[in-house]
Protein backbone atom coordinates (compact mmCIF):
# COMPACT_ATOMS: atom_id res chain seq x y z
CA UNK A 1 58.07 -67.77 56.75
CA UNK A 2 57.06 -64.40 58.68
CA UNK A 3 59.36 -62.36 56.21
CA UNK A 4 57.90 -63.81 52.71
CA UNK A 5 54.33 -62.66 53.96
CA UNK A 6 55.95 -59.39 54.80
CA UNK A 7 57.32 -59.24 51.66
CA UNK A 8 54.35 -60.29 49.70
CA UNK A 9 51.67 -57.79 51.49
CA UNK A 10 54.09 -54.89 50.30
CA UNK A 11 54.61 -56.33 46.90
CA UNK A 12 50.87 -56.44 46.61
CA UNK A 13 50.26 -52.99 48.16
CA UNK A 14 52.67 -51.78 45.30
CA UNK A 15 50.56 -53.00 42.91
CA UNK A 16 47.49 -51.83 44.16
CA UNK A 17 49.20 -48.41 44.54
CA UNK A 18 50.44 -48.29 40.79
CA UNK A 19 46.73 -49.75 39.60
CA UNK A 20 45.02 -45.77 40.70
CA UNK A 21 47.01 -43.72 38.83
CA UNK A 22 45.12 -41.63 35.89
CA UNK A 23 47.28 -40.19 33.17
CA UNK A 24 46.90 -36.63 31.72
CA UNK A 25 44.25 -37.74 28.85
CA UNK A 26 42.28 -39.80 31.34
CA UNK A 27 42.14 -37.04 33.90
CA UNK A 28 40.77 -34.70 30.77
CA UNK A 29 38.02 -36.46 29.91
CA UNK A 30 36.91 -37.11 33.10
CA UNK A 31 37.16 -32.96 33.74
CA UNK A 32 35.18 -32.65 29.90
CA UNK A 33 32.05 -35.16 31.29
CA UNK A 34 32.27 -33.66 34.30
CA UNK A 35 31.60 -30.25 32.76
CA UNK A 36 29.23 -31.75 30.40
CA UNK A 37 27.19 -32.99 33.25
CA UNK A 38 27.03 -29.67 34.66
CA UNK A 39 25.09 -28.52 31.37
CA UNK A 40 28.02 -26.87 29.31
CA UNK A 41 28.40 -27.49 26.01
CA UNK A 42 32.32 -28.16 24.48
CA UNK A 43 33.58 -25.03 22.59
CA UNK A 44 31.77 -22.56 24.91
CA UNK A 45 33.23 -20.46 26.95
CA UNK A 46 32.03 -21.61 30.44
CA UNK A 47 33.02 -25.13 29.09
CA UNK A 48 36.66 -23.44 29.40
CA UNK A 49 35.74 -21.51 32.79
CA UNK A 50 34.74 -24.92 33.97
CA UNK A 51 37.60 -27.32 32.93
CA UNK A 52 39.82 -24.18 34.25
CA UNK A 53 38.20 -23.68 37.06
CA UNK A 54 38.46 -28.07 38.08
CA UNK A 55 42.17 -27.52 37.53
CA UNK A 56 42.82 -24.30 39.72
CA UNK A 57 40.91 -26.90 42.30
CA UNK A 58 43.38 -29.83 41.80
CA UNK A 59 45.99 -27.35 42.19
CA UNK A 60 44.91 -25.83 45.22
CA UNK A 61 44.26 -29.26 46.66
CA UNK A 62 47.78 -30.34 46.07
CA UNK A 63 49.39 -27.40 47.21
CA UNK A 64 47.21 -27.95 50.27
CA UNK A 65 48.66 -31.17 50.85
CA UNK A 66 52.21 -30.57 50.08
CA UNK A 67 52.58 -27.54 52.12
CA UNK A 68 51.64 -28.27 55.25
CA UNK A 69 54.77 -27.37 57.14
CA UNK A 70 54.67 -23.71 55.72
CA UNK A 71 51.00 -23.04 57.57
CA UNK A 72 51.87 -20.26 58.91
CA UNK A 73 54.65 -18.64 56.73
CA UNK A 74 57.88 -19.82 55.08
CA UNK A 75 59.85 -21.00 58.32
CA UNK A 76 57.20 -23.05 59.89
CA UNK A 77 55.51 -22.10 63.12
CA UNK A 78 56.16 -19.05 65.27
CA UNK A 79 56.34 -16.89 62.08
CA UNK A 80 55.77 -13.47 62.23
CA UNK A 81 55.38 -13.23 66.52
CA UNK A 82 56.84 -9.93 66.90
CA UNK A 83 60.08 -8.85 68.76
CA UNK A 84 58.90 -10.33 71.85
């Protein structure tokens, strides 16, 4: 009995986990009305700086995420100490 709960909590927090994902065209709009809110109008050229400027964000953001263990230089901590 334990085991099927198991198993059904982690079936069900795979599907809740596979429910928040936002494709590409999703993502785009929601950067476009996000601009638009901001007061730029589509076609202009801080509409462009703006939608650019949400995706050099998301980029930075998941870079800061995913490279965590390279803080403080390519091999991790300790980098760059000196001879000592």
């Amino acid at each position: 009995m334990p085991f099927s709960r198991l198993a059904f909590v982690i079936a069900a927090g795979l599907l809740a986990g596979a429910c928040n994902t936002t494709s590409d065209l999703e993502r785009r709009s929601a950067d476009e009305a996000r601009c638009r809110s901001y007061g730029f109008k589509p076609g202009a050229e801080g509409f462009a700086k703006c939608l650019l400027q949400l995706d050099l964000d998301r980029s930075a953001d998941r870079r800061a995420r995913y490279d965590y263990p390279y803080v403080q230089g390519p091999r991790g901590w300790g980098w760059n100490r000196g001879w000592w």
